[in-house]
N, C-alpha and C. Protein backbone atom coordinates (compact mmCIF):
# COMPACT_ATOMS: atom_id res chain seq x y z
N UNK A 1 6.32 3.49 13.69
CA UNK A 1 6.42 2.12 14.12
C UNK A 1 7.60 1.43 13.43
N UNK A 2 7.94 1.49 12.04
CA UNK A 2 8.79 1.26 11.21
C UNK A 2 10.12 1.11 12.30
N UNK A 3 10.43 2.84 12.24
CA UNK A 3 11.89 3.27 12.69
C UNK A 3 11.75 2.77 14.36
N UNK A 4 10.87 2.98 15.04
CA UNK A 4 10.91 2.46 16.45
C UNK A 4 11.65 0.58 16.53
N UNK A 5 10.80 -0.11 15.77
CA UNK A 5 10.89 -1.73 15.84
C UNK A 5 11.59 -1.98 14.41
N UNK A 6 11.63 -1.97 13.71
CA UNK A 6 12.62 -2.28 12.62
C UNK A 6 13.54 -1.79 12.22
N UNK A 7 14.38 -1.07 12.56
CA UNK A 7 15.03 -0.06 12.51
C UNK A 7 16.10 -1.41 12.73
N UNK A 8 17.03 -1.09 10.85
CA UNK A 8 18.14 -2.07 10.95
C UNK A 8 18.10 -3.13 10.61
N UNK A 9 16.76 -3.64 10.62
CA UNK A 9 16.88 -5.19 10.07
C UNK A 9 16.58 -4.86 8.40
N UNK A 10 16.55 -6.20 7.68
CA UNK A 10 15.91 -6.34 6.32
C UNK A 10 14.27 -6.71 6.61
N UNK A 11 13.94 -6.84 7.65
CA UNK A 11 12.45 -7.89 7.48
C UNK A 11 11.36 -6.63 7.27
N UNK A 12 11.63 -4.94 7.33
CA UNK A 12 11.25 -4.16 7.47
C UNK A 12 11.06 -3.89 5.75
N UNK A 13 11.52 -4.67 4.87
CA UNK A 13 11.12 -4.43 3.61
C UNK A 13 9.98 -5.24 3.08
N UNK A 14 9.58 -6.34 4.16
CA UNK A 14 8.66 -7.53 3.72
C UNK A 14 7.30 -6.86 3.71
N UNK A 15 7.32 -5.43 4.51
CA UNK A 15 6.22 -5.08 3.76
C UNK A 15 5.73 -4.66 2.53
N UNK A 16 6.50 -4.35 1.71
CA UNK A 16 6.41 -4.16 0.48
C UNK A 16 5.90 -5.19 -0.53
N UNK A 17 5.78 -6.61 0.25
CA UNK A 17 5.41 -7.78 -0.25
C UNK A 17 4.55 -8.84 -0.02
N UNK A 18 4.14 -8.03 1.88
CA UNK A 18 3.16 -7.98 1.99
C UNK A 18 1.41 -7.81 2.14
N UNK A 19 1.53 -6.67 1.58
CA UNK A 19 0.32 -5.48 0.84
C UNK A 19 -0.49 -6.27 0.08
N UNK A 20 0.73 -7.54 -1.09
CA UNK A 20 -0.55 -8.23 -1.87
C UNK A 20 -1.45 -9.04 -1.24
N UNK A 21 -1.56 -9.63 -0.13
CA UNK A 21 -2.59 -10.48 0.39
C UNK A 21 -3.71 -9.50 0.99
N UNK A 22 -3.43 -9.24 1.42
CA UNK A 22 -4.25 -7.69 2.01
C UNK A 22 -5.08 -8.07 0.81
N UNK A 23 -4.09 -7.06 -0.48
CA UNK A 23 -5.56 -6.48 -1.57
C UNK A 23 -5.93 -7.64 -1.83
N UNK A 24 -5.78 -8.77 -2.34
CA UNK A 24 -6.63 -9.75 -2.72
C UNK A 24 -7.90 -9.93 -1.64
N UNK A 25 -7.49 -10.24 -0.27
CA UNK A 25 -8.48 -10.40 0.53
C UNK A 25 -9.22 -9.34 0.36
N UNK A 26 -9.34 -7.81 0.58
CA UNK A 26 -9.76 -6.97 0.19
C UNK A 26 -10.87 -6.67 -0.45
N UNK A 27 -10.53 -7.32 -1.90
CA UNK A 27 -10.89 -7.44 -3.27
C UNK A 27 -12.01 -8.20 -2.84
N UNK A 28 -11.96 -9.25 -2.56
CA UNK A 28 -12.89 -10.49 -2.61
C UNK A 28 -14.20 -10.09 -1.25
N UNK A 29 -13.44 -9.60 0.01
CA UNK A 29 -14.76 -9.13 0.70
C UNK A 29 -15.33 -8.24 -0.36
N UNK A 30 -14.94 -6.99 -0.39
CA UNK A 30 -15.49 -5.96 -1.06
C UNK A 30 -16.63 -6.37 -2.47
N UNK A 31 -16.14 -7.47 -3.03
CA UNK A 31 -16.92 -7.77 -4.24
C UNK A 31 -18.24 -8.75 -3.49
N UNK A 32 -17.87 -9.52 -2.47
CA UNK A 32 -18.97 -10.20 -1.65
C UNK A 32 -19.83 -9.58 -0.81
N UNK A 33 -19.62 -8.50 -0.32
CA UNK A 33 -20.47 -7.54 0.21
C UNK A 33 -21.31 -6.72 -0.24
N UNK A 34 -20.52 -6.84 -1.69
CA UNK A 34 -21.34 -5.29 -2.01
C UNK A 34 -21.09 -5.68 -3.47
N UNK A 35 -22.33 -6.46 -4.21
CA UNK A 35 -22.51 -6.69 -5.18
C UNK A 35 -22.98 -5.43 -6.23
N UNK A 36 -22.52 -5.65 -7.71
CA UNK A 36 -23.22 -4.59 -8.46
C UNK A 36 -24.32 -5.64 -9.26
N UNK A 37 -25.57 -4.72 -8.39
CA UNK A 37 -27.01 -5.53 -9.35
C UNK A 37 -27.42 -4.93 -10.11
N UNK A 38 -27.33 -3.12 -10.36
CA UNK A 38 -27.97 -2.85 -11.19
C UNK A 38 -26.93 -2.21 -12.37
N UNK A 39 -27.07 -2.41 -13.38
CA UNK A 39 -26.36 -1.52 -14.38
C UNK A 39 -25.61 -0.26 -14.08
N UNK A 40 -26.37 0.53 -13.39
CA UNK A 40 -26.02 2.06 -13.48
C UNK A 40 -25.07 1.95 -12.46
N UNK A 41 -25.21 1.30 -11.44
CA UNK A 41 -23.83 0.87 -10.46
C UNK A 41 -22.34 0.68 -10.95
N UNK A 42 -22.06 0.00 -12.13
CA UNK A 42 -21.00 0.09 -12.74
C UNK A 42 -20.21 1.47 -13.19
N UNK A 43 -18.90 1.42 -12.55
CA UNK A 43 -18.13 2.57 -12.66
C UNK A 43 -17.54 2.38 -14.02
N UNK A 44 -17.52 4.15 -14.16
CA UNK A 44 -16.69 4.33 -16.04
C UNK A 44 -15.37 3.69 -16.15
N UNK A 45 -14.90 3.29 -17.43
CA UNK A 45 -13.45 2.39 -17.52
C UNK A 45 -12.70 3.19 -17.03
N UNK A 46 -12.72 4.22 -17.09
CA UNK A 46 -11.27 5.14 -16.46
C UNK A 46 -10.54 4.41 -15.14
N UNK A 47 -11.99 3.97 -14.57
CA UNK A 47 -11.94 4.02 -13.05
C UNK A 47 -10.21 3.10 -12.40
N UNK A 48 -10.86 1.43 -13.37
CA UNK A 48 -9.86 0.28 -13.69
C UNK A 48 -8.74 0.75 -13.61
N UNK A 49 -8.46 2.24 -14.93
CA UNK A 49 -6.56 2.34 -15.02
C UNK A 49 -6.41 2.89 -13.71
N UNK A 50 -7.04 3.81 -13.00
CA UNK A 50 -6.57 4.56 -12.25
C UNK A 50 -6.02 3.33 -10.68
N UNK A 51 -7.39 2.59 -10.34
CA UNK A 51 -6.86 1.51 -9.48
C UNK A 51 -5.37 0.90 -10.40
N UNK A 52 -5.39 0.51 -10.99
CA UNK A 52 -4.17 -0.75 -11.80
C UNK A 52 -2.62 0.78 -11.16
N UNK A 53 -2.73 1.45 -11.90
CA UNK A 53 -2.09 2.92 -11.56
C UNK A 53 -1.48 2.57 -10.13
N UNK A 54 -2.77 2.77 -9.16
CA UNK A 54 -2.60 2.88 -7.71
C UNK A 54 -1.85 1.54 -7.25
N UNK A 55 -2.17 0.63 -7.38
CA UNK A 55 -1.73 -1.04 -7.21
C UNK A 55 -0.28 -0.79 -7.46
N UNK A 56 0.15 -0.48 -8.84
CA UNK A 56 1.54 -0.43 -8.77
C UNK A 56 2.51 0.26 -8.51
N UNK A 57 1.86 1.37 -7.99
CA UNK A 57 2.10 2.98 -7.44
C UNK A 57 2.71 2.03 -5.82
N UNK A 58 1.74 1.95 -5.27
CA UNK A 58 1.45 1.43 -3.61
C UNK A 58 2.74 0.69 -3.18
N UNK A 59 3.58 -0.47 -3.41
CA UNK A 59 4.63 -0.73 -3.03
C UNK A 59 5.65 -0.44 -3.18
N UNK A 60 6.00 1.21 -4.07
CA UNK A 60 7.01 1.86 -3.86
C UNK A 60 6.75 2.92 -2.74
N UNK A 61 5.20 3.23 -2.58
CA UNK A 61 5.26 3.95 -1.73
C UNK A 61 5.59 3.66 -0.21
N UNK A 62 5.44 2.50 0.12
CA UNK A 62 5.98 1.57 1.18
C UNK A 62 7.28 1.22 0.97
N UNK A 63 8.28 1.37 0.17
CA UNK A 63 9.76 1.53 -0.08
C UNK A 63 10.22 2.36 1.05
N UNK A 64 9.65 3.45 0.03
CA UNK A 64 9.89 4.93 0.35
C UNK A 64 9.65 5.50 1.53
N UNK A 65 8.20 5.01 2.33
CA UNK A 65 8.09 5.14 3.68
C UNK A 65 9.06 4.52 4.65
N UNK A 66 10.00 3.26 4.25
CA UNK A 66 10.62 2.34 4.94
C UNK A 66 12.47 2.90 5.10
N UNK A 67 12.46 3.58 3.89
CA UNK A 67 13.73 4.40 3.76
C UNK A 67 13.66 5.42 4.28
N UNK A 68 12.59 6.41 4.45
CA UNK A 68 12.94 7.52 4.89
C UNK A 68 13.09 7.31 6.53
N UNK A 69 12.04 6.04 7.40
CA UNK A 69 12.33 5.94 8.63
C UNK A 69 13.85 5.48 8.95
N UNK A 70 14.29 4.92 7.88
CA UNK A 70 15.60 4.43 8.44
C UNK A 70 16.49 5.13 8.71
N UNK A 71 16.28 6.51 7.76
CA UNK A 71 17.69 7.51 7.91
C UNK A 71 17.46 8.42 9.30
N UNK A 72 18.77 8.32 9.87
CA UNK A 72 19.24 9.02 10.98
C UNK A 72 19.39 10.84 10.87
N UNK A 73 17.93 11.37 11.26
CA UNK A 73 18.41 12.22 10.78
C UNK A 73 18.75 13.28 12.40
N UNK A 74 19.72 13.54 12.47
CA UNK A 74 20.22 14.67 13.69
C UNK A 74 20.80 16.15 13.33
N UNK A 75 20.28 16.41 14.37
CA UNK A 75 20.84 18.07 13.75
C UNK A 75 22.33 18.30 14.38
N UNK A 76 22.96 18.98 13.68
CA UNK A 76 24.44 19.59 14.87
C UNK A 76 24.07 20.54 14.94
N UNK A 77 22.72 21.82 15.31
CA UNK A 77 22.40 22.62 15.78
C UNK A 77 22.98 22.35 17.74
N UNK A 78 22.88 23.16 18.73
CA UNK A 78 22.79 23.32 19.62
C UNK A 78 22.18 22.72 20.38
């Protein structure tokens, strides 16, 4: 979808900046839906770095998806 419709402009990087509303909204259903009532429900601390990890992982990976659609790639095969 990227390389089909954005292909060439800059506005094709605004996703990278748009992801944070997402997770916030996200965040907030997910914690309103689905409350932790009982103790044992709570996940081990590990869990935290690994999301925090992923969060700041996630908008390079949308860089990176946005660059690789852009490049032209053709063969001079036959």
């Amino acid at each position: 979808m990227t390389k089909k419709y954005l292909i060439g402009k800059k506005s094709m990087y605004f996703t990278t900046i748009l992801w944070f509303p997402y997770l916030v909204l996200f965040i907030n259903l997910f914690a309103a839906w689905s409350p932790i009532t009982e103790a044992a429900d709570k996940p081990v601390p590990v869990t935290g770095l690994i999301i925090i990890g992923a969060m700041i992982i996630y908008p390079f990976y949308i860089v990176m998806i946005n660059i690789i659609s852009s490049i032209n790639f053709k063969s001079d095969a036959g």
